[in-house]
N, C-alpha and C. Protein backbone atom coordinates (compact mmCIF):
# COMPACT_ATOMS: atom_id res chain seq x y z
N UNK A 1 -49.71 -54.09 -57.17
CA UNK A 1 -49.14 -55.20 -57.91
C UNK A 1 -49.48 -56.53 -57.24
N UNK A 2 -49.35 -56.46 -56.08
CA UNK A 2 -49.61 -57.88 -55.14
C UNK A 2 -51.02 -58.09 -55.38
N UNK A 3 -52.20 -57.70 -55.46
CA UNK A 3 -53.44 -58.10 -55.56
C UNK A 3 -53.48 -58.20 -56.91
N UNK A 4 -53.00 -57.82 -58.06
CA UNK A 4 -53.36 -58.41 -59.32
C UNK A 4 -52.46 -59.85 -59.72
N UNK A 5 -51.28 -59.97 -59.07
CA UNK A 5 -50.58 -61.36 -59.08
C UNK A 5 -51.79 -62.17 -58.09
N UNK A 6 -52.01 -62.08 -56.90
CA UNK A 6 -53.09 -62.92 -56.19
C UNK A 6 -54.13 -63.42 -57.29
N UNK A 7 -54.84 -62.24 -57.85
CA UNK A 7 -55.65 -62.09 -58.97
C UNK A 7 -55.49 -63.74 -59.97
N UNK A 8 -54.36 -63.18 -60.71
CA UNK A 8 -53.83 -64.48 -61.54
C UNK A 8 -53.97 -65.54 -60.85
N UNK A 9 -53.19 -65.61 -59.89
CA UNK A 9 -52.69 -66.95 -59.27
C UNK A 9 -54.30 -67.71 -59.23
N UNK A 10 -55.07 -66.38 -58.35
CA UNK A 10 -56.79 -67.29 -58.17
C UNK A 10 -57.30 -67.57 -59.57
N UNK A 11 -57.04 -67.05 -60.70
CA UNK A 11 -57.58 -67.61 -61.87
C UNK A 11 -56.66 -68.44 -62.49
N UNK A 12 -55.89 -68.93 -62.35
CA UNK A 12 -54.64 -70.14 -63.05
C UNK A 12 -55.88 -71.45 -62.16
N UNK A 13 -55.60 -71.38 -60.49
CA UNK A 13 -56.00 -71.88 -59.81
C UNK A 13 -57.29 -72.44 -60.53
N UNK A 14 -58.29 -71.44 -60.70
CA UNK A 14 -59.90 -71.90 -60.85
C UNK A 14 -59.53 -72.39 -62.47
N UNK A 15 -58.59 -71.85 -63.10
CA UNK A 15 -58.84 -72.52 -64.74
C UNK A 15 -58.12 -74.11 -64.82
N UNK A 16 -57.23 -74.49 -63.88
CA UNK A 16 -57.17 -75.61 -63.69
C UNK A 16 -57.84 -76.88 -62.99
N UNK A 17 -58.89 -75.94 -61.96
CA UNK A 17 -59.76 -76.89 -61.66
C UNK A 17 -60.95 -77.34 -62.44
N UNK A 18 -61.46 -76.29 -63.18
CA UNK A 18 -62.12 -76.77 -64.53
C UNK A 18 -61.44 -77.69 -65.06
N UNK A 19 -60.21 -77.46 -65.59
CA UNK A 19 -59.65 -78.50 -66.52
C UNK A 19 -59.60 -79.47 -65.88
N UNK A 20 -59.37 -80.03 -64.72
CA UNK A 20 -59.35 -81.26 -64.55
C UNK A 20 -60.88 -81.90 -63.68
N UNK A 21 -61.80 -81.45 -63.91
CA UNK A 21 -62.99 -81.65 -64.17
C UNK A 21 -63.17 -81.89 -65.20
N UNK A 22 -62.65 -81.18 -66.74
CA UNK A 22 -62.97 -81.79 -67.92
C UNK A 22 -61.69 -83.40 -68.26
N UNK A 23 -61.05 -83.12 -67.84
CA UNK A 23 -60.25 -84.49 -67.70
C UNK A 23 -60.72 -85.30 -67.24
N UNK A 24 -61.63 -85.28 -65.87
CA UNK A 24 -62.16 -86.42 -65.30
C UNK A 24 -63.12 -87.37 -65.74
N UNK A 25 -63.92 -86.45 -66.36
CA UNK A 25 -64.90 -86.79 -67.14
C UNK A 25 -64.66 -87.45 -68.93
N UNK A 26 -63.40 -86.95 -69.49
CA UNK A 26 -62.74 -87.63 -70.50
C UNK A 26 -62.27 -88.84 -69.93
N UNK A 27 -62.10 -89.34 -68.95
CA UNK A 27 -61.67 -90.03 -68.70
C UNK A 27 -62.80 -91.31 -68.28
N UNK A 28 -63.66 -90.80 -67.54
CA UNK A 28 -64.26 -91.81 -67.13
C UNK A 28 -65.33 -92.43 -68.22
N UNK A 29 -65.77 -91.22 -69.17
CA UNK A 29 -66.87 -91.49 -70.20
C UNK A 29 -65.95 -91.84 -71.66
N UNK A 30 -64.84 -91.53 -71.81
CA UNK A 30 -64.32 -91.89 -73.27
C UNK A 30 -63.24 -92.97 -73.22
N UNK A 31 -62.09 -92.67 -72.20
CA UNK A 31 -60.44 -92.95 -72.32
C UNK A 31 -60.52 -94.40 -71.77
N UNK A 32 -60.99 -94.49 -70.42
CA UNK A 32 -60.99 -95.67 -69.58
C UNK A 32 -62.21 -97.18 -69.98
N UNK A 33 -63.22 -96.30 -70.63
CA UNK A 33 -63.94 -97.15 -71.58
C UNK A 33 -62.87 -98.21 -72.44
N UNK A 34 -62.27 -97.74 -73.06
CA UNK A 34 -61.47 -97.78 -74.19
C UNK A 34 -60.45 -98.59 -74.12
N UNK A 35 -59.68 -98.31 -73.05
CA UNK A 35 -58.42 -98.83 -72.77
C UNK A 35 -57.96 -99.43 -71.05
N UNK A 36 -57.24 -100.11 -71.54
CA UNK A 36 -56.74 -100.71 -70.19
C UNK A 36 -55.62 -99.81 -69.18
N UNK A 37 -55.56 -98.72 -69.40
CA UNK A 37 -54.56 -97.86 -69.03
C UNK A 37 -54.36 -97.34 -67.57
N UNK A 38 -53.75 -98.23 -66.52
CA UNK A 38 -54.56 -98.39 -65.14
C UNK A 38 -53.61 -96.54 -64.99
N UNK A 39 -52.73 -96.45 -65.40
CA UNK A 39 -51.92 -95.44 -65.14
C UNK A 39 -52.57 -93.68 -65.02
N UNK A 40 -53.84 -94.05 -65.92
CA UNK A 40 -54.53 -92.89 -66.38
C UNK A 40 -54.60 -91.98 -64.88
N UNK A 41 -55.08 -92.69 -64.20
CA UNK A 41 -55.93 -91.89 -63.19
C UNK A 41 -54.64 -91.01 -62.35
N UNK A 42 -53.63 -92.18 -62.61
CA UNK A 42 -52.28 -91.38 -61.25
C UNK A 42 -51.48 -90.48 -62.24
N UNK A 43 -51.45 -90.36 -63.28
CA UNK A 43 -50.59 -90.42 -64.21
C UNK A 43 -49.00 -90.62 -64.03
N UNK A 44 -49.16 -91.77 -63.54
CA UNK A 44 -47.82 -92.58 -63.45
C UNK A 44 -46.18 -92.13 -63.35
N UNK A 45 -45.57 -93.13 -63.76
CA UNK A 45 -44.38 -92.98 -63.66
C UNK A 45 -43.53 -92.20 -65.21
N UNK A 46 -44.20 -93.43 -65.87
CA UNK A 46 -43.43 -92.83 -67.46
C UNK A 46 -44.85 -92.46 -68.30
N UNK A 47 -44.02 -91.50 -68.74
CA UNK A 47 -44.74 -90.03 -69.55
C UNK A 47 -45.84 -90.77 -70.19
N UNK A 48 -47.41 -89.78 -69.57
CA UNK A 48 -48.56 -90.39 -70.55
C UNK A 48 -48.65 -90.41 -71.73
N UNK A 49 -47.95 -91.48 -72.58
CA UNK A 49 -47.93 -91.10 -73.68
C UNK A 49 -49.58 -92.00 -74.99
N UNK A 50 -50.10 -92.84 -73.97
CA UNK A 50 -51.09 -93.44 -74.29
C UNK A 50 -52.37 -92.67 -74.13
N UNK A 51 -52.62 -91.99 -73.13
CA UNK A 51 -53.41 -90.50 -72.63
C UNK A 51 -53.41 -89.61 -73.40
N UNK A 52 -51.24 -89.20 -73.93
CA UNK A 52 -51.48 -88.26 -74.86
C UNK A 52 -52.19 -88.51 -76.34
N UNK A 53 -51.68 -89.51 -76.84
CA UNK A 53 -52.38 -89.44 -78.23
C UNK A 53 -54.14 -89.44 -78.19
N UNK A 54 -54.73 -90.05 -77.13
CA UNK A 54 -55.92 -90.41 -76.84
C UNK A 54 -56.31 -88.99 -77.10
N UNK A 55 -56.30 -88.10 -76.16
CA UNK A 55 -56.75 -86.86 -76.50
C UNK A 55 -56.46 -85.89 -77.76
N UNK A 56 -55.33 -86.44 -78.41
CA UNK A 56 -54.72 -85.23 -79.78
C UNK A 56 -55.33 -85.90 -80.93
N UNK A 57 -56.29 -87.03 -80.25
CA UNK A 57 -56.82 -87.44 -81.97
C UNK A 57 -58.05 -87.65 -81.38
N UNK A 58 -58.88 -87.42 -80.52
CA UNK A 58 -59.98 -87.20 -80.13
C UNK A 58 -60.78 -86.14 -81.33
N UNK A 59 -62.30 -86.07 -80.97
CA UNK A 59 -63.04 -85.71 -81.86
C UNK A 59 -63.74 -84.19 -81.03
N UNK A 60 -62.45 -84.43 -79.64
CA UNK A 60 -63.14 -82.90 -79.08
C UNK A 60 -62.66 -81.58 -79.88
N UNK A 61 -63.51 -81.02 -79.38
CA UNK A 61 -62.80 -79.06 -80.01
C UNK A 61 -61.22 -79.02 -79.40
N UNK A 62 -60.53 -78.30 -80.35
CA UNK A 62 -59.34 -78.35 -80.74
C UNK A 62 -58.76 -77.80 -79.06
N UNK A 63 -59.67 -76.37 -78.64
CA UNK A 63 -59.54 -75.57 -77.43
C UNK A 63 -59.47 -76.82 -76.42
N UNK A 64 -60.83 -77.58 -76.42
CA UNK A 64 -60.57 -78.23 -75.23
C UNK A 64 -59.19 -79.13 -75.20
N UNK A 65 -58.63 -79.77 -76.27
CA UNK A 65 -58.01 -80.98 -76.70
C UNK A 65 -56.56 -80.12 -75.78
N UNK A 66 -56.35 -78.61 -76.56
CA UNK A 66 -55.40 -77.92 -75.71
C UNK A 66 -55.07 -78.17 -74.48
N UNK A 67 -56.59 -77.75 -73.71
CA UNK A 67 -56.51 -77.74 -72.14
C UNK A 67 -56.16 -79.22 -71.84
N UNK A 68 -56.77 -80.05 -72.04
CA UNK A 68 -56.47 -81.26 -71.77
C UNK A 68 -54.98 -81.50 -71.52
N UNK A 69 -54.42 -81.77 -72.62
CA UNK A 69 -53.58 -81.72 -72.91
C UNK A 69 -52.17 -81.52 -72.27
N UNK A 70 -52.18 -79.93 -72.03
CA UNK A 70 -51.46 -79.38 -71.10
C UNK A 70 -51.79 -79.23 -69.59
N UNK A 71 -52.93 -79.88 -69.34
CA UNK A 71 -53.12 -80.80 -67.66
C UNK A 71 -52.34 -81.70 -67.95
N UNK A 72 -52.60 -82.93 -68.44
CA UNK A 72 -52.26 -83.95 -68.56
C UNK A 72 -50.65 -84.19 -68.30
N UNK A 73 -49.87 -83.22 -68.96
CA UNK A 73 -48.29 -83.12 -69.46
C UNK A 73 -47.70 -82.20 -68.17
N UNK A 74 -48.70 -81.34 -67.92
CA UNK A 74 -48.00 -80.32 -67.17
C UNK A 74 -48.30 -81.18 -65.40
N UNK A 75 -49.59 -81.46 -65.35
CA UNK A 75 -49.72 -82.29 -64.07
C UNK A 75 -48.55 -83.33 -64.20
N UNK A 76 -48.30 -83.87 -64.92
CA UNK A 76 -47.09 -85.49 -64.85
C UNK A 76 -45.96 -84.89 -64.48
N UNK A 77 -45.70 -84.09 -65.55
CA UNK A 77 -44.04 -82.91 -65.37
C UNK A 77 -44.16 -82.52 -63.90
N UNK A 78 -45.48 -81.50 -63.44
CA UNK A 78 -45.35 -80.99 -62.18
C UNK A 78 -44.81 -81.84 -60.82
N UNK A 79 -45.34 -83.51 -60.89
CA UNK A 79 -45.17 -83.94 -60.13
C UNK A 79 -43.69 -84.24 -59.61
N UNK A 80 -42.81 -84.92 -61.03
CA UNK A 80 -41.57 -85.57 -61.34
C UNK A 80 -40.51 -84.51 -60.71
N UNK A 81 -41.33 -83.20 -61.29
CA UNK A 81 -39.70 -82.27 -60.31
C UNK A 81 -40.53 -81.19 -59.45
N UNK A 82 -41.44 -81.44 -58.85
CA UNK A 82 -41.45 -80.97 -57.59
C UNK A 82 -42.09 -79.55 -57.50
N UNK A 83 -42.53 -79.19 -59.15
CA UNK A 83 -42.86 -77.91 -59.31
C UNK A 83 -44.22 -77.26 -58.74
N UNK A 84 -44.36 -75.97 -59.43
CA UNK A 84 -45.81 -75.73 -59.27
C UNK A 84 -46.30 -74.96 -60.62
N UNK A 85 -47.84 -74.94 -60.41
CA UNK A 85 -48.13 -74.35 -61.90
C UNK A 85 -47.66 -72.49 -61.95
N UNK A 86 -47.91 -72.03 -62.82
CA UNK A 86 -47.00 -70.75 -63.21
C UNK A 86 -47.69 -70.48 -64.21
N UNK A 87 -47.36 -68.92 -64.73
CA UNK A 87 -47.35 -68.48 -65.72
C UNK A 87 -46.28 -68.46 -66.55
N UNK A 88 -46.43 -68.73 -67.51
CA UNK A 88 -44.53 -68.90 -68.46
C UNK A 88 -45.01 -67.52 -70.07
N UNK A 89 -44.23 -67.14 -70.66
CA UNK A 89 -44.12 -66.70 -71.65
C UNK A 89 -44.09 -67.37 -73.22
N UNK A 90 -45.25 -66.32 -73.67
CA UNK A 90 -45.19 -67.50 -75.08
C UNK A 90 -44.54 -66.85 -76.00
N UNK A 91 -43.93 -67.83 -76.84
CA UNK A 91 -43.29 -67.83 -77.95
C UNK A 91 -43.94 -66.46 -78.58
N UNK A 92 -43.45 -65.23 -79.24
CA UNK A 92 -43.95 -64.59 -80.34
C UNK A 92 -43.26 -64.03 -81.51
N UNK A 93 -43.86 -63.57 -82.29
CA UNK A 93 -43.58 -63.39 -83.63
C UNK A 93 -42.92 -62.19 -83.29
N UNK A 94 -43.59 -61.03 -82.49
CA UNK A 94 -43.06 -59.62 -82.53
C UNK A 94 -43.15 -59.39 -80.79
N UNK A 95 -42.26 -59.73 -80.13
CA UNK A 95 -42.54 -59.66 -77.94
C UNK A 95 -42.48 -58.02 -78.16
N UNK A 96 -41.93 -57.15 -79.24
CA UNK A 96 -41.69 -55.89 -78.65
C UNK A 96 -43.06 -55.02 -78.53
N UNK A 97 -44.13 -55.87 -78.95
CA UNK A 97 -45.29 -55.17 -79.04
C UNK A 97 -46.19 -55.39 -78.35
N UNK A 98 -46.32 -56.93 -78.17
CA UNK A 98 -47.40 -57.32 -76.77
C UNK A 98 -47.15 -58.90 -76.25
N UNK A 99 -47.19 -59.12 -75.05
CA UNK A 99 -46.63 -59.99 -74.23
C UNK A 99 -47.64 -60.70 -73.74
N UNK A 100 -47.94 -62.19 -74.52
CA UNK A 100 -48.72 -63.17 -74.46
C UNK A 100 -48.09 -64.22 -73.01
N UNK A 101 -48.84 -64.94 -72.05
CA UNK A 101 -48.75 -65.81 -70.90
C UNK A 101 -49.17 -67.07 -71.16
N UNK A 102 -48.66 -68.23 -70.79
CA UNK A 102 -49.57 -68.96 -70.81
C UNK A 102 -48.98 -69.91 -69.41
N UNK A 103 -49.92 -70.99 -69.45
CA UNK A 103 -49.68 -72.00 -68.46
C UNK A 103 -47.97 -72.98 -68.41
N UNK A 104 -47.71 -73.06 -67.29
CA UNK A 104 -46.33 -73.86 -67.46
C UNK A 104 -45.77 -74.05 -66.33
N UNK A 105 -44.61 -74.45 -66.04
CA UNK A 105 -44.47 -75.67 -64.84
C UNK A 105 -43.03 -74.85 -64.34
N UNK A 106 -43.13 -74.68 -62.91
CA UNK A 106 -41.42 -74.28 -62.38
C UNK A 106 -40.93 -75.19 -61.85
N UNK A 107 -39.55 -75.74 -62.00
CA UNK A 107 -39.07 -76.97 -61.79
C UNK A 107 -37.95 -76.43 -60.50
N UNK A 108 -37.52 -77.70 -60.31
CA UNK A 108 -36.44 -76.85 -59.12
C UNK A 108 -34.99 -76.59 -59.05
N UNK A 109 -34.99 -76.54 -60.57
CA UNK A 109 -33.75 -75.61 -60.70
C UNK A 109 -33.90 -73.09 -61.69
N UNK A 110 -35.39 -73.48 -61.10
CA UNK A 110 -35.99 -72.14 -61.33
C UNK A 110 -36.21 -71.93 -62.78
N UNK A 111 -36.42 -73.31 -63.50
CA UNK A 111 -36.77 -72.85 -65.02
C UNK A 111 -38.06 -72.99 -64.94
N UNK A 112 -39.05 -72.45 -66.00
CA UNK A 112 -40.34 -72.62 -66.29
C UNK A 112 -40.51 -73.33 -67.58
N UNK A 113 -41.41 -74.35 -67.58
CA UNK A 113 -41.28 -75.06 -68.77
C UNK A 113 -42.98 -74.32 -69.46
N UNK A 114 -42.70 -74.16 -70.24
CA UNK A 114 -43.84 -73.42 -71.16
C UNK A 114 -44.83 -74.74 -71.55
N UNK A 115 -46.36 -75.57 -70.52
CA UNK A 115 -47.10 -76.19 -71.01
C UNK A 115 -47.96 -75.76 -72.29
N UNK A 116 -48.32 -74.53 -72.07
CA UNK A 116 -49.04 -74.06 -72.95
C UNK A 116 -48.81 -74.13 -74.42
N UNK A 117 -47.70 -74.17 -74.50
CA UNK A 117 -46.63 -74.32 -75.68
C UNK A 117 -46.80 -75.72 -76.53
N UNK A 118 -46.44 -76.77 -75.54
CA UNK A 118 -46.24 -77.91 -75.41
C UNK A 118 -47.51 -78.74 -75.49
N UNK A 119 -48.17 -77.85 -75.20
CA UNK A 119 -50.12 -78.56 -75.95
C UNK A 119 -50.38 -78.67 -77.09
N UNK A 120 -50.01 -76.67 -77.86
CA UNK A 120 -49.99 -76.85 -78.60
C UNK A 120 -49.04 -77.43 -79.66
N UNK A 121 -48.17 -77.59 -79.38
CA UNK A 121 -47.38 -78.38 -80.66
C UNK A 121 -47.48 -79.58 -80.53
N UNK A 122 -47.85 -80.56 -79.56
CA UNK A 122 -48.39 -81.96 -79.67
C UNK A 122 -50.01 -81.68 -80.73
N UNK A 123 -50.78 -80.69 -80.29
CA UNK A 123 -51.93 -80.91 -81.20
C UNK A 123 -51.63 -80.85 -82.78
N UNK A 124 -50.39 -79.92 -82.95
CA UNK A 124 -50.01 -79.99 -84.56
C UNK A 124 -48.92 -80.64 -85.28
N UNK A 125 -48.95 -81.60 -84.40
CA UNK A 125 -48.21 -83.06 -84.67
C UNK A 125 -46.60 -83.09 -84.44
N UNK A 126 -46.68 -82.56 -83.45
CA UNK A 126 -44.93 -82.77 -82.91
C UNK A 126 -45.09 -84.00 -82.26
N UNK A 127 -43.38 -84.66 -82.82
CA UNK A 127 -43.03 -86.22 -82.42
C UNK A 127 -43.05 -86.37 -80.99
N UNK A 128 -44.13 -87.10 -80.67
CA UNK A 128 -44.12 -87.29 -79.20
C UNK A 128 -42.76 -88.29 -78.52
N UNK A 129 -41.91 -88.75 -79.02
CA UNK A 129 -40.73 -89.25 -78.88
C UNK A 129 -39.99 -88.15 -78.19
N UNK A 130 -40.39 -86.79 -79.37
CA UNK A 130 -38.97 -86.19 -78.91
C UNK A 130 -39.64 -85.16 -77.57
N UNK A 131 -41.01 -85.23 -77.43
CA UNK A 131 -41.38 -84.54 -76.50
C UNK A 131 -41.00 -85.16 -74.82
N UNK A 132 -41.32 -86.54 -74.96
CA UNK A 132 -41.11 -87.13 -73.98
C UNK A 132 -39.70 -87.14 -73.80
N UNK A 133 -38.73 -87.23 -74.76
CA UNK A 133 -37.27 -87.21 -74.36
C UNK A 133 -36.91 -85.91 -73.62
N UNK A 134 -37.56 -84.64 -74.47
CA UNK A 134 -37.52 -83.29 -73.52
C UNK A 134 -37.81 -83.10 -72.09
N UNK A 135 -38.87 -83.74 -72.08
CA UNK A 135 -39.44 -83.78 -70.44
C UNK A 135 -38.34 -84.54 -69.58
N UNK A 136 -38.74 -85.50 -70.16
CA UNK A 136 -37.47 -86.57 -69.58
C UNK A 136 -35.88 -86.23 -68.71
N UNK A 137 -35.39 -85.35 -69.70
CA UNK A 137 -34.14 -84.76 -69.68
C UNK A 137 -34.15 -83.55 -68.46
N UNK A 138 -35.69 -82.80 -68.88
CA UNK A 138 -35.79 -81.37 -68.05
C UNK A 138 -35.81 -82.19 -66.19
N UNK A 139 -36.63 -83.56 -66.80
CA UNK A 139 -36.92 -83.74 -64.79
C UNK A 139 -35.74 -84.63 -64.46
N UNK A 140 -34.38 -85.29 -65.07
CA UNK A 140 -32.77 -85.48 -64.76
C UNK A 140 -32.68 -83.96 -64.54
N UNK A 141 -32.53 -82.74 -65.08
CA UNK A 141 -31.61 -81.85 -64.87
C UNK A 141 -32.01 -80.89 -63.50
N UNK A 142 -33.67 -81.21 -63.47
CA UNK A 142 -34.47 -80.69 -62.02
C UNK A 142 -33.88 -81.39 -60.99
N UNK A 143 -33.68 -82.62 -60.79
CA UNK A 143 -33.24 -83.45 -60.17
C UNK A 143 -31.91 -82.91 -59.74
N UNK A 144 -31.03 -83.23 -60.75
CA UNK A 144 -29.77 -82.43 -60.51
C UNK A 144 -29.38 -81.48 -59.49
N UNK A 145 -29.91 -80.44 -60.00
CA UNK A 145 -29.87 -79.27 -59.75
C UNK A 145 -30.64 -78.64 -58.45
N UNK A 146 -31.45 -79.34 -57.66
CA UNK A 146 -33.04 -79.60 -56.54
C UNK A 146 -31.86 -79.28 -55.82
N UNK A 147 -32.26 -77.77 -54.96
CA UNK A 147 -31.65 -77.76 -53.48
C UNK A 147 -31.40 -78.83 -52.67
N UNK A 148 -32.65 -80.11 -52.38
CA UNK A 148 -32.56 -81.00 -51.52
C UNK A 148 -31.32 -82.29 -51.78
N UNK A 149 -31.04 -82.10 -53.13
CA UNK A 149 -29.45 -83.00 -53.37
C UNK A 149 -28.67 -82.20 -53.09
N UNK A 150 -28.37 -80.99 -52.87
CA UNK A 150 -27.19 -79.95 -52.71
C UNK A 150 -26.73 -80.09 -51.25
């Protein structure tokens, strides 16, 4: 069991360093062209939400727009409460039959926030208002809850 979790962990690892190789490069050849957005590169304090739309109405493939995406959200989230990347569980129609993973963030009150999730429903037009209020709320209650205030 321990060498196929290693396993994962080294491929979460290598599929995020791709992704933010393809981020870097969205960034330097499309986003930063474009806009004055000094925030892009650190991704700042308050939620990229100028980054996000940039990429969910981009003219890339839908897959990449995903990955993007959930770097973008899951790197900002990761930072704010202290997490690390993870595997989280996806949403399904029928779990009693087969058990889908995806990318997502552990905060430090031991929840996992499902990025993978959260890519996709920004790509199919969830109110980024209420997304950012979600995040928002999850990194107050990380906060909260963080051994290091206890």
């Amino acid at each position: 069991m321990e060498n196929s979790v290693f396993r994962y962990e080294a491929r979460i690892t290598a599929n995020l360093e791709d992704i933010e190789r393809k981020l870097r490069s969205y960034l330097e050849t499309e986003y930063l062209a474009a806009t004055s957005d000094a925030d892009a590169q650190t991704l700042g304090t308050q939620f990229p939400r100028q980054l996000v739309e940039s990429i969910r109405d981009s003219s890339r493939p839908h897959e990449e727009c995903q990955q993007l995406l959930a770097y973008v959200v899951g790197e900002w989230f990761r930072r704010h409460v202290d997490g690390e990347w993870a595997l989280a569980p996806m949403v399904m129609d029928n779990p009693a039959i087969y058990f889908l993973l995806g990318l997502g963030i552990t905060a430090g009150n031991g929840t996992i926030v499902n990025i993978s999730e959260t890519a996709k429903d920004i790509l199919e037009g969830e109110d980024l208002d209420f997304t950012e209020s979600m995040f928002n709320v999850n990194i107050r209650t990380a906060a909260k809850s963080s051994p290091k205030d206890q």
